[in-house]
C-alpha atoms as a PDB file:
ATOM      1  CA  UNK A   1     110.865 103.225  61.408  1.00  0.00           C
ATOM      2  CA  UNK A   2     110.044 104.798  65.008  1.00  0.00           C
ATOM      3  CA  UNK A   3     108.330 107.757  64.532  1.00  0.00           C
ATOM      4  CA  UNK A   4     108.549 110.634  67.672  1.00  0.00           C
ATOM      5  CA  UNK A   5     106.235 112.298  68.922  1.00  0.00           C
ATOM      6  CA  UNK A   6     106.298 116.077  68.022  1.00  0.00           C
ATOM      7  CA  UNK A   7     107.170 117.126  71.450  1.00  0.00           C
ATOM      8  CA  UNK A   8     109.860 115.057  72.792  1.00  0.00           C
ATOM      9  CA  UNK A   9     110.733 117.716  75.347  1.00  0.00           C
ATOM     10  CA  UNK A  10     110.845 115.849  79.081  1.00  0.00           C
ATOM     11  CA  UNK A  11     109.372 117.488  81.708  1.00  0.00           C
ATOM     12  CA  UNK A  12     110.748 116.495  85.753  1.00  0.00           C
ATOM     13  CA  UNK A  13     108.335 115.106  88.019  1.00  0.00           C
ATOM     14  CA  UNK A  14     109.270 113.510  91.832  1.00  0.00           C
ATOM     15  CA  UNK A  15     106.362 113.047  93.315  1.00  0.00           C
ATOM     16  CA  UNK A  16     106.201 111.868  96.809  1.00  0.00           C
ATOM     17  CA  UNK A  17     102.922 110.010  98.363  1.00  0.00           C
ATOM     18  CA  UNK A  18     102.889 109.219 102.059  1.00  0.00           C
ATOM     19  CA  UNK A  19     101.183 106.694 103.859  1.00  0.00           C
ATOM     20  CA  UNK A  20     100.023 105.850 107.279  1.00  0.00           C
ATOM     21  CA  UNK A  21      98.716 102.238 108.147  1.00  0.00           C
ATOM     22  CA  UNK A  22      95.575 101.830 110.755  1.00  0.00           C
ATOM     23  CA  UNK A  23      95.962  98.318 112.399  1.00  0.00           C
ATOM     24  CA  UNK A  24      95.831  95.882 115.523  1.00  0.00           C
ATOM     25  CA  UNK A  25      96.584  92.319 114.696  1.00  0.00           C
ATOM     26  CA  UNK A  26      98.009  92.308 111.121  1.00  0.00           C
ATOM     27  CA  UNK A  27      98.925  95.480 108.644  1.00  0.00           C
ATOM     28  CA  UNK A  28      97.362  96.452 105.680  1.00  0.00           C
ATOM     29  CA  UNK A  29      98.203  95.271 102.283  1.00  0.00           C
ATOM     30  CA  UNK A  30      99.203  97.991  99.483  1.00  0.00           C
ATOM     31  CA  UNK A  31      99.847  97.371  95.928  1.00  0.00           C
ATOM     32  CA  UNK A  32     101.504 101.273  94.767  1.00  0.00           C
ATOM     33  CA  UNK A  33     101.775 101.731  91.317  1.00  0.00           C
ATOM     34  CA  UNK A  34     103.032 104.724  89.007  1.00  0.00           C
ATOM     35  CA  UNK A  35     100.825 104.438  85.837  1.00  0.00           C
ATOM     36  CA  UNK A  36     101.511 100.446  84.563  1.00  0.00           C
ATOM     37  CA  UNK A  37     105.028 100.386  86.762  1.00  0.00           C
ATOM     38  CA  UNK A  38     104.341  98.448  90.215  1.00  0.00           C
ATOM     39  CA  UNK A  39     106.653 100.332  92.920  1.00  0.00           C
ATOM     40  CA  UNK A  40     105.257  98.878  95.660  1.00  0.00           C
ATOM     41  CA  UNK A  41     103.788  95.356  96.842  1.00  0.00           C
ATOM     42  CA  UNK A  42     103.653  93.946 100.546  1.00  0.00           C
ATOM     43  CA  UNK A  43     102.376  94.865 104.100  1.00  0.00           C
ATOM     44  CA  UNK A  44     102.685  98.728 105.130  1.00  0.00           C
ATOM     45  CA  UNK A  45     103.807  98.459 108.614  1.00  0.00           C
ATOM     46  CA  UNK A  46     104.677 101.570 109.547  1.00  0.00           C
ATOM     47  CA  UNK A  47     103.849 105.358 108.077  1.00  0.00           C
ATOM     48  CA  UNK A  48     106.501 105.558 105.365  1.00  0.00           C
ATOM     49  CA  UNK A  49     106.577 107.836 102.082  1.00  0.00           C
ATOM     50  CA  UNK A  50     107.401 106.276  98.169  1.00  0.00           C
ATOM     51  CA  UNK A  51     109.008 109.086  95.786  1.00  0.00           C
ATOM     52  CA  UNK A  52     109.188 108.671  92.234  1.00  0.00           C
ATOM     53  CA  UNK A  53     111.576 110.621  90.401  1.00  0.00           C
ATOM     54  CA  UNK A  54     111.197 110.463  86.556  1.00  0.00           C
ATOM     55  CA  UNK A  55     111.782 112.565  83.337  1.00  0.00           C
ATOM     56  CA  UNK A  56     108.175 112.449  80.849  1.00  0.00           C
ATOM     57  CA  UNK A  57     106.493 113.390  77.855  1.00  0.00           C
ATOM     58  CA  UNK A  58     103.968 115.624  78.438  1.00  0.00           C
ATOM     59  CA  UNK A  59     100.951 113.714  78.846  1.00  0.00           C
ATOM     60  CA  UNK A  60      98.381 111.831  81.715  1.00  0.00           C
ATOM     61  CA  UNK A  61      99.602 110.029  84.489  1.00  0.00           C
ATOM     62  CA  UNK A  62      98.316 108.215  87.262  1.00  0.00           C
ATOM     63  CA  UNK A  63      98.857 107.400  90.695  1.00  0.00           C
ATOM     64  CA  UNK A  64      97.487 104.531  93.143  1.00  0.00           C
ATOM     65  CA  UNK A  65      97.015 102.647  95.722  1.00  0.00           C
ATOM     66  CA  UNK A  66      95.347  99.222  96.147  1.00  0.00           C
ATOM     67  CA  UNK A  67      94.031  98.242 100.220  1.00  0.00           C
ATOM     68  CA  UNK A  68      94.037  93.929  99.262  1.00  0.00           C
ATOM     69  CA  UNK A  69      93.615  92.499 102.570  1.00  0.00           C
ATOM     70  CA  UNK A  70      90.692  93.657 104.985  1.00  0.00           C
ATOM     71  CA  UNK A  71      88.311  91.266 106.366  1.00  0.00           C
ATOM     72  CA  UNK A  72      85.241  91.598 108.037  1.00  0.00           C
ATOM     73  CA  UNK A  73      87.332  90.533 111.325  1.00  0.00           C
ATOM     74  CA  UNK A  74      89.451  93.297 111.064  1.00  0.00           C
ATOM     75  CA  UNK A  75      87.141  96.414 112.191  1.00  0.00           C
ATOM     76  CA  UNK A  76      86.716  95.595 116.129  1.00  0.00           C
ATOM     77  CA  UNK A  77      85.511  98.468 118.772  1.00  0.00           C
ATOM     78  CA  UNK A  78      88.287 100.742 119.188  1.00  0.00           C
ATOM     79  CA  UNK A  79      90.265  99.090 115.932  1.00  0.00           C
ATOM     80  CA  UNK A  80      90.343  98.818 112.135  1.00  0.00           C
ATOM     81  CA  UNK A  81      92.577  98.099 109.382  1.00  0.00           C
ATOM     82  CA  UNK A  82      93.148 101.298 106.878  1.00  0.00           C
ATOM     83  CA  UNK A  83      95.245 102.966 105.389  1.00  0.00           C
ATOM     84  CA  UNK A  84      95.404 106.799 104.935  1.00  0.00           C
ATOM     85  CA  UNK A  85      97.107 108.540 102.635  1.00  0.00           C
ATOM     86  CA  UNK A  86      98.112 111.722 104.430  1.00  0.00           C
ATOM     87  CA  UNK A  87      99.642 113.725 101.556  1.00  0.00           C
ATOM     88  CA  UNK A  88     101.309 114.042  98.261  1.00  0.00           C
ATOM     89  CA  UNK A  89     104.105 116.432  97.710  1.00  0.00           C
ATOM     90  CA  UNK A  90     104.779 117.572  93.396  1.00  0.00           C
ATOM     91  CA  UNK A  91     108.284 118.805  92.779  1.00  0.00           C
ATOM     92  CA  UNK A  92     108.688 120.216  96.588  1.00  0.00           C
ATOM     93  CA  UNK A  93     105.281 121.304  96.574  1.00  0.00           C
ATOM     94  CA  UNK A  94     102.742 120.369  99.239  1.00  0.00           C
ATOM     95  CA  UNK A  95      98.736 120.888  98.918  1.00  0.00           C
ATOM     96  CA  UNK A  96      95.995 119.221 100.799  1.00  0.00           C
ATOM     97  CA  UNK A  97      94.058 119.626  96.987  1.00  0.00           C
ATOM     98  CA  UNK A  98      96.717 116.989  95.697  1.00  0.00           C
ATOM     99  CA  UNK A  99      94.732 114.237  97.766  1.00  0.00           C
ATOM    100  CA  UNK A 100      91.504 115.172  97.747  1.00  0.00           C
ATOM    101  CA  UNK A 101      91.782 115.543  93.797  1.00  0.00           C
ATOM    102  CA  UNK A 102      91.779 111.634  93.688  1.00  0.00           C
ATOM    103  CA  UNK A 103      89.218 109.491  93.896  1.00  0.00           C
ATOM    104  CA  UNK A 104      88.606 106.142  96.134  1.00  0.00           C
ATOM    105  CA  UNK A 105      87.147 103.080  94.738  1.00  0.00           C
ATOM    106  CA  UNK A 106      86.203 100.991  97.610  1.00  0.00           C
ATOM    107  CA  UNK A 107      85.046  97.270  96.894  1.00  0.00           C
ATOM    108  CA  UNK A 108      82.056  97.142  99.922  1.00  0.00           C
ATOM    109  CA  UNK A 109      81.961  93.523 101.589  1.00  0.00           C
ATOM    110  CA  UNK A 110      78.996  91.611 101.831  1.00  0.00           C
ATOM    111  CA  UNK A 111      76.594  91.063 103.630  1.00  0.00           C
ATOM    112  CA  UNK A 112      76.930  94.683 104.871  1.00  0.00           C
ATOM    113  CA  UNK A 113      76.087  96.009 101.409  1.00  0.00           C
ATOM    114  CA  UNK A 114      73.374  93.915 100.500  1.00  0.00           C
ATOM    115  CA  UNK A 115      72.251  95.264 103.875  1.00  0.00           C
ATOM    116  CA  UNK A 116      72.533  98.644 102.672  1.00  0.00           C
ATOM    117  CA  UNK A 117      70.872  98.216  99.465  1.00  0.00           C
ATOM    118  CA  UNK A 118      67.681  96.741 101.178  1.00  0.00           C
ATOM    119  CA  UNK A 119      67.619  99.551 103.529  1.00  0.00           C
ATOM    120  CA  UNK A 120      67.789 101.825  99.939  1.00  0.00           C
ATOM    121  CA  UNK A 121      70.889 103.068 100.917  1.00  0.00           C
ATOM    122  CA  UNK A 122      72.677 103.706  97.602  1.00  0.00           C
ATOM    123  CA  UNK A 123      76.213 103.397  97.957  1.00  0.00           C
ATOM    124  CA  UNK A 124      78.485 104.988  95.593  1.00  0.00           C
ATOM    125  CA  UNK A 125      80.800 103.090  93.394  1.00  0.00           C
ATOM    126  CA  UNK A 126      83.295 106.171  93.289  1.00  0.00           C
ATOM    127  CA  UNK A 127      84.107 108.050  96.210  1.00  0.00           C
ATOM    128  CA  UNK A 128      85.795 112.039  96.020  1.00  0.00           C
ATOM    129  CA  UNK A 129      87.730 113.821  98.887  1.00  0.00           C
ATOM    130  CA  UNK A 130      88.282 110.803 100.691  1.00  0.00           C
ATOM    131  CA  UNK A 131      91.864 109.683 101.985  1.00  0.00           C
ATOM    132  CA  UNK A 132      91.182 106.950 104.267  1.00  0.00           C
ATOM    133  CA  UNK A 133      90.410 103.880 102.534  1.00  0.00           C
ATOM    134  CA  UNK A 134      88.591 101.610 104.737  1.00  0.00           C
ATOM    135  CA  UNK A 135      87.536  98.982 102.797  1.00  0.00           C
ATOM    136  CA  UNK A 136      89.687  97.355 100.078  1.00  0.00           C
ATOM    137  CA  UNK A 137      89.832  98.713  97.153  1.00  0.00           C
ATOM    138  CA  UNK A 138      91.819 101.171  95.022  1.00  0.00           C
ATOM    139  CA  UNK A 139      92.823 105.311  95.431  1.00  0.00           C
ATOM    140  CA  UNK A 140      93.710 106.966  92.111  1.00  0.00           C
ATOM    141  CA  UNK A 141      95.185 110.250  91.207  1.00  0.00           C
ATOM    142  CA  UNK A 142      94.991 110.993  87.476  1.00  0.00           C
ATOM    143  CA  UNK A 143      97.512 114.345  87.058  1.00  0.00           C
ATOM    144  CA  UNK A 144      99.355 115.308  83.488  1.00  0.00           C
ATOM    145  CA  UNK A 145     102.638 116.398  83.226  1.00  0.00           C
ATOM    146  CA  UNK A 146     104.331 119.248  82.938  1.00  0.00           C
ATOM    147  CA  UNK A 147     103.029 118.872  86.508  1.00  0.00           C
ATOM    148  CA  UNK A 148     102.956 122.977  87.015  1.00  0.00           C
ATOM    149  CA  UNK A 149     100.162 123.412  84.777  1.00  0.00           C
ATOM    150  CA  UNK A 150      97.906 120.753  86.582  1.00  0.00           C
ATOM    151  CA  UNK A 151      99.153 122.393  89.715  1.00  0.00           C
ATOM    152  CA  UNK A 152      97.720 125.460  88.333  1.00  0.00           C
ATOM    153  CA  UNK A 153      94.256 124.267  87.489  1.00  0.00           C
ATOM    154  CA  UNK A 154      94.131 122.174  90.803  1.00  0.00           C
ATOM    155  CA  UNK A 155      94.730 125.415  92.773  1.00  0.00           C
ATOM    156  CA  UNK A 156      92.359 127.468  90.629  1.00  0.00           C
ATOM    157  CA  UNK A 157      95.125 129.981  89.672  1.00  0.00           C
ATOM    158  CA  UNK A 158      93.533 131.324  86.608  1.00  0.00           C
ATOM    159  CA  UNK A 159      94.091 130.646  83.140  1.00  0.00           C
ATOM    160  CA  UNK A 160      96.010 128.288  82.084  1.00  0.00           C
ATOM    161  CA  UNK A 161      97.118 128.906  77.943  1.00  0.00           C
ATOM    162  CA  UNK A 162      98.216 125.687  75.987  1.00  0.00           C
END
C-alpha cells in the first residue's frame, strides 16, 4: 500500500541558472544537477542558461554545479579556466541574493595548499557569496519549494507564517 503524503498539493517551479565559461586553450567542465537528476554533463563552451521546469511537493531542493577539469596549467598571466555563474532567475524572478545564497565548495590543488597551510593560512572548506568558481569543485543552492516563501525569507520581507 503507497501511502501519500498529507500534502500532495504541487507547487510550479522553472528555475533558470546561467553560466559563463572563463577559458584559453580548453573549456571548463560542468556536471549540473537538479537535486539527484543530472541535467547537464560536458564542456561549457560558451555562456548559455539551463531551465528546469517542474511541478513539486513542498519540500528542499537543491541546485549545483560541479567545475571537474582545472589543472594547475590552466591559470596563465592574463588567463584562467572558471566558470561563473552570473544569475539565477525563480518563476520570472531575478535577484542577485539567489546566487550569493549558495555556497562554493572548492577542492584547493596541491602543492599550493600545503603552501598555504605552512604559511598558517587557513583556508576554508566552504565558501559564501562567491560565484566564480576557480578551482574545481562544487556550487550548491539549497532552496524549498513553494519557491515564494523562500523568496520571501531570502529577501528579508518579513514574516513568513507556515
Amino acid at each position: 500500500m503507497n501511502l501519500l503524503p498529507v500534502d500532495t498539493k504541487c507547487y510550479h517551479l522553472q528555475a533558470e541558472i546561467w553560466l559563463t565559461p572563463i577559458w584559453h586553450s580548453e573549456p571548463p567542465v560542468i556536471e549540473l544537477k537538479f537535486n539527484d537528476w543530472l541535467l547537464y554533463i560536458g564542456p561549457l563552451t560558451q555562456a548559455r542558461s539551463f531551465t528546469i521546469d517542474q511541478y513539486l511537493l513542498s519540500d528542499n531542493q537543491n541546485i549545483s554545479v560541479t567545475f571537474k577539469n582545472k589543472k594547475d596549467s590552466d591559470t596563465i598571466p592574463g588567463g584562467d579556466k572558471a566558470v561563473r555563474i552570473d544569475k539565477i532567475v525563480f518563476n520570472n524572478i531575478n535577484s542577485d541574493r539567489f546566487v550569493w545564497a549558495g555556497k562554493y565548495m572548492p577542492i584547493y590543488p596541491n602543492p599550493w595548499a600545503g603552501e598555504q597551510l605552512a604559511q598558517g593560512i587557513v583556508l576554508d572548506s566552504i565558501l559564501r557569496y562567491h560565484n566564480y568558481l576557480s578551482w574545481n569543485g562544487t556550487w550548491s543552492l539549497d532552496f524549498t519549494v513553494p519557491i515564494f516563501t523562500w523568496i520571501h525569507t531570502i529577501e528579508d520581507l518579513g514574516w513568513v507564517y507556515r
